[in-house]
Protein backbone atom coordinates (compact mmCIF):
# COMPACT_ATOMS: atom_id res chain seq x y z
CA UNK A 1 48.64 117.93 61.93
CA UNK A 2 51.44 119.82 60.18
CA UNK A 3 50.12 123.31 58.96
CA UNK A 4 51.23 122.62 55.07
CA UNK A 5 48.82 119.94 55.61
CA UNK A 6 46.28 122.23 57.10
CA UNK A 7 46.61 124.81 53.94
CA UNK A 8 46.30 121.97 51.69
CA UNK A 9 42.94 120.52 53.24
CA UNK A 10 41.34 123.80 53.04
CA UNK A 11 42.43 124.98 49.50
CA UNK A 12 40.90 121.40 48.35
CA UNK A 13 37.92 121.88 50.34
CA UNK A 14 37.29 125.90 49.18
CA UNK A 15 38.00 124.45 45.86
CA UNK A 16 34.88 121.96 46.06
CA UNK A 17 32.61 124.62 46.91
CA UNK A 18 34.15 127.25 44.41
CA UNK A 19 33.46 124.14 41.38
CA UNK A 20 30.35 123.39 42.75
CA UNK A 21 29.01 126.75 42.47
CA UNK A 22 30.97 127.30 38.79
CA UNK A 23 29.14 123.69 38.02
CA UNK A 24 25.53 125.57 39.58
CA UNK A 25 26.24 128.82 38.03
CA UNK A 26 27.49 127.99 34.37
CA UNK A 27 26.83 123.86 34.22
CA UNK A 28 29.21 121.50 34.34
CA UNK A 29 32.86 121.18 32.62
CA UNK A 30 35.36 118.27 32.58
CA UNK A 31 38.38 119.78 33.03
CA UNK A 32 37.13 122.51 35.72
CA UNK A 33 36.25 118.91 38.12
CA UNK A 34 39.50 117.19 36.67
CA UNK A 35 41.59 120.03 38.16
CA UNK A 36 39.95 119.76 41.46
CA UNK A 37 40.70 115.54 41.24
CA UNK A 38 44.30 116.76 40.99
CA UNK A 39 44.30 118.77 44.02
CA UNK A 40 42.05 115.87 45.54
CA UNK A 41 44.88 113.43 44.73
CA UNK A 42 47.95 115.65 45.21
CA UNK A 43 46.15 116.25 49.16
CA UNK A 44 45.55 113.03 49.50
CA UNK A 45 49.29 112.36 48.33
CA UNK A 46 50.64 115.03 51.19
CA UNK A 47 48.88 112.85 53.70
CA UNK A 48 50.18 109.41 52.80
CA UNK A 49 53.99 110.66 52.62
CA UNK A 50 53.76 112.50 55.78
CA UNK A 51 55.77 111.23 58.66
CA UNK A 52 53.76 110.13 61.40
CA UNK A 53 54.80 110.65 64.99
C-alpha cells in the first residue's frame, strides 16, 4: 500500500472516533457525519483509482 493511501485511511479512521465522541459529547449533527461521508467516499475513491501492481 502506497503511503498517501496510508495517511488517508488513518485521517478517515481518527475522524470516526473524533465524530463519534463530538456525537457522545454534544449529540448528534448532520453535517458534522456528512463531512466524515465525504472523507469516507473521497478514501474510498483513492483506493479504486489506485494502480494496482
Amino acid at each position: 500500500m502506497h503511503t498517501p493511501a496510508k495517511a488517508m485511511i488513518t485521517c478517515t479512521v481518527v475522524s470516526l472516533v473524533a465524530v463519534t465522541a463530538y456525537t457522545v459529547a454534544l449529540g448528534p449533527n448532520g453535517w458534522v457525519w456528512f463531512a466524515w461521508v465525504v472523507l469516507m467516499l473521497a478514501t474510498i475513491g483513492v483506493f479504486a483509482i489506485r494502480s494496482p501492481r
